[in-house]
C-alpha atoms as a PDB file:
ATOM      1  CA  UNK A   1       0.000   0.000   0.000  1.00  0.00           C
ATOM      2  CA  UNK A   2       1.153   3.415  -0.903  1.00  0.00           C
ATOM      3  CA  UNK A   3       2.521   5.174   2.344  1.00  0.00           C
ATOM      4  CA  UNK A   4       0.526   8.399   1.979  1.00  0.00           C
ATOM      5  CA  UNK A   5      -3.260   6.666   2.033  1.00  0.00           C
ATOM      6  CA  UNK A   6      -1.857   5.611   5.765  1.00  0.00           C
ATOM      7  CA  UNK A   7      -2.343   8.710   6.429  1.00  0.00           C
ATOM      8  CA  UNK A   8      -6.220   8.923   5.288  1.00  0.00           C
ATOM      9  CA  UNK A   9      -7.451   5.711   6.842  1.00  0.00           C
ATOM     10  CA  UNK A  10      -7.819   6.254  10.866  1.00  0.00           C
ATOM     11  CA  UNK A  11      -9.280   2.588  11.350  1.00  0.00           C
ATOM     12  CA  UNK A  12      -8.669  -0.716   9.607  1.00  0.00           C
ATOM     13  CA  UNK A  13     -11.291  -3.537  10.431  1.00  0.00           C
ATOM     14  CA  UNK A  14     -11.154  -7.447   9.415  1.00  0.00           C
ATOM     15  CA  UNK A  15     -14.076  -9.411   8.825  1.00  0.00           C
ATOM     16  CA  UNK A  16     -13.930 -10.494  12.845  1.00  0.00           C
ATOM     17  CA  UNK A  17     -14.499  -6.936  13.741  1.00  0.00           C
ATOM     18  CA  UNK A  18     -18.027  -6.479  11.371  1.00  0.00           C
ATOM     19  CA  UNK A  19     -20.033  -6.304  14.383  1.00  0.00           C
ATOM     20  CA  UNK A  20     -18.047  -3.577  16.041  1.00  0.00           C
ATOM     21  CA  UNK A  21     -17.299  -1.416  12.725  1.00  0.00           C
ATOM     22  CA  UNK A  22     -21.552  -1.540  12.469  1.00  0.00           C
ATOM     23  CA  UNK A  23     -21.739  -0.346  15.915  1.00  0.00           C
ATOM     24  CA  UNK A  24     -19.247   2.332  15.649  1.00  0.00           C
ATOM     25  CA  UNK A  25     -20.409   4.234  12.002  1.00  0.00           C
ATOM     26  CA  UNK A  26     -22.914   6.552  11.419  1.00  0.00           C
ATOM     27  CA  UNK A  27     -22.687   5.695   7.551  1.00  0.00           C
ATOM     28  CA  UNK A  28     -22.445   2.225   6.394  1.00  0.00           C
ATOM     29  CA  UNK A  29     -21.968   1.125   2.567  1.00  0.00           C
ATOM     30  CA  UNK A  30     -21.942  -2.024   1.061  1.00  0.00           C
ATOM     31  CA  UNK A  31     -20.033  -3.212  -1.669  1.00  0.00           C
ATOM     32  CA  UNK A  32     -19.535  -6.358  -1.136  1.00  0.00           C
ATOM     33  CA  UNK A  33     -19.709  -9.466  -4.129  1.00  0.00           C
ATOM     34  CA  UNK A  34     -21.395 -12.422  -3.379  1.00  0.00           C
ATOM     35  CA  UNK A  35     -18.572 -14.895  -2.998  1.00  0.00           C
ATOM     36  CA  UNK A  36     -19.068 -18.041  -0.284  1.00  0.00           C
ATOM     37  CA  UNK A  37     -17.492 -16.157   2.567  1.00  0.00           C
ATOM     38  CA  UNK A  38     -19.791 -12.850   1.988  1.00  0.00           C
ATOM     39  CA  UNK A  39     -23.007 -14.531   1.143  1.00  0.00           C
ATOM     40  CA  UNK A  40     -24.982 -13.468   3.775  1.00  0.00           C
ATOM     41  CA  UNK A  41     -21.809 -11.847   5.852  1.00  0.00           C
ATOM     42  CA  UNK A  42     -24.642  -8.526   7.222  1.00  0.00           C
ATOM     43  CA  UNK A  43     -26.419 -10.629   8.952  1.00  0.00           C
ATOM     44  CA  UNK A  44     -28.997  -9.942  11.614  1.00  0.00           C
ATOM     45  CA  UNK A  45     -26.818  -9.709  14.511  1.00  0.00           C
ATOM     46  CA  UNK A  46     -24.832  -7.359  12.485  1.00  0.00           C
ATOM     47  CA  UNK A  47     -27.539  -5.089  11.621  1.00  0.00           C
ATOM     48  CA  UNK A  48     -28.906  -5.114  15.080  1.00  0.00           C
ATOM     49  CA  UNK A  49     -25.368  -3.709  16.454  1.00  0.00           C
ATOM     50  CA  UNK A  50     -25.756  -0.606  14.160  1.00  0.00           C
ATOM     51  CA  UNK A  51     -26.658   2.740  15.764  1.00  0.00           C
ATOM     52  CA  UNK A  52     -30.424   3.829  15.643  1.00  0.00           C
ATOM     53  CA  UNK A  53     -29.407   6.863  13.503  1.00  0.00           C
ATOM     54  CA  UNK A  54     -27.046   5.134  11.409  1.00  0.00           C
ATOM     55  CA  UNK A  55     -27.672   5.120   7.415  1.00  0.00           C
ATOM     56  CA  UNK A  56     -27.121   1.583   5.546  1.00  0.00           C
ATOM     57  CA  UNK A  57     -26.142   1.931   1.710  1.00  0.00           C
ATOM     58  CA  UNK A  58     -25.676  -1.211  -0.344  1.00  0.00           C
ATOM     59  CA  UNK A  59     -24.483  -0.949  -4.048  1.00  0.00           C
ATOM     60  CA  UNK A  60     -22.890  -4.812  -3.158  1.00  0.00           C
ATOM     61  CA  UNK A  61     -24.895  -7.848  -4.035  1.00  0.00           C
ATOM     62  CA  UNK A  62     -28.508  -8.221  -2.114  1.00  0.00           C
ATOM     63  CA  UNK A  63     -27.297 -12.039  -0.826  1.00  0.00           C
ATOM     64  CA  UNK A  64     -24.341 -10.251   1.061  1.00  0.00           C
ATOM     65  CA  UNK A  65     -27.168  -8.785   3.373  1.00  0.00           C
ATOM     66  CA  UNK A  66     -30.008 -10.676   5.357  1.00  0.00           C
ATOM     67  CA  UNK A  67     -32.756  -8.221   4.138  1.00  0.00           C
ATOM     68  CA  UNK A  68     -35.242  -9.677   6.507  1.00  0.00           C
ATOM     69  CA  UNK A  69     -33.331  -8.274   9.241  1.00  0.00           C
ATOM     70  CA  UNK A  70     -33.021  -4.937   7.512  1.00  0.00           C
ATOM     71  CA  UNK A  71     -36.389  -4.538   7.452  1.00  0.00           C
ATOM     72  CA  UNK A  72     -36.644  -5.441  10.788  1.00  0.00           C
ATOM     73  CA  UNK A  73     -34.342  -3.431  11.647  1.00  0.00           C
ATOM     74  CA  UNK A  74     -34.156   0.113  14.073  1.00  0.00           C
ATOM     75  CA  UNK A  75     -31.911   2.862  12.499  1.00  0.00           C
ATOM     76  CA  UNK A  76     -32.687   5.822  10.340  1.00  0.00           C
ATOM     77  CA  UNK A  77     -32.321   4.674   6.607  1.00  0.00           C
ATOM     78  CA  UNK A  78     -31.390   1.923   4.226  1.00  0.00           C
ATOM     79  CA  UNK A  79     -30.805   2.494   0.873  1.00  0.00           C
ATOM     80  CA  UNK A  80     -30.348  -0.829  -1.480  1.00  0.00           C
ATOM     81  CA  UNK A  81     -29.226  -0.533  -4.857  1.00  0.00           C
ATOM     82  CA  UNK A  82     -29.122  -4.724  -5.738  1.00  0.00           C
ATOM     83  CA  UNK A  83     -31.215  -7.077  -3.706  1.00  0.00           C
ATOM     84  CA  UNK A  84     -31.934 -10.519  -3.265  1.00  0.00           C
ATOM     85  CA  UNK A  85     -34.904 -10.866  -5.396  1.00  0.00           C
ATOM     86  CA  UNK A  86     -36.549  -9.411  -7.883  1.00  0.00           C
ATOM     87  CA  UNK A  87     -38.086  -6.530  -6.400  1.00  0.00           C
ATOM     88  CA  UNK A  88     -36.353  -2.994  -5.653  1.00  0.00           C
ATOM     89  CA  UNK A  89     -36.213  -2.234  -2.082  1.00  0.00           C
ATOM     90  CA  UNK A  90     -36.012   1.023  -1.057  1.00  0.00           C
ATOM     91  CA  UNK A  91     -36.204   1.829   2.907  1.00  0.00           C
ATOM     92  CA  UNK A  92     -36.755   4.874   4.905  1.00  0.00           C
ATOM     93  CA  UNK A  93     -37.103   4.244   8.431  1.00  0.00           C
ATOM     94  CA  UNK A  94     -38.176   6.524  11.253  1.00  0.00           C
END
């Protein structure tokens, strides 16, 4: 990695650390593929750690999020670009 992005990125997170990088962000986006180790990686107990005024953006594949537990879920918006099925999902939440 180039030694001058060091400087821009206060934070790196692994995969082991999802839940705590959902609880700490006020903006959360999505990119993900859908590959067998992110199918399904934002997860409910993921999604349940983010804050209540947090914003969720996916432009990743809709099988690298539990969209059940989106729905379900308490924070102020969601946003998903690609989703699991056929339908466009679009959330605001209040």
């Amino acid at each position: 990695m180039h030694s001058s992005w060091l400087v821009l990125v206060a934070q790196v997170y692994g995969p082991e650390l999802l839940n705590k990088l959902m609880a700490e962000s006020d903006y959360i986006v999505n990119a993900l593929p859908v590959t067998e180790a992110t199918l399904g990686v934002i997860d409910a107990r993921a999604i349940a750690s983010m804050k209540h005024n947090a914003v969720f953006v996916n432009v990743g594949r809709g099988k690298t999020v539990d969209e059940t537990a989106l729905i379900q879920g308490r924070f102020s918006m969601a946003y998903m670009c690609t989703c699991q099925y056929s339908v466009a999902l679009s959330l605001l939440i209040v």
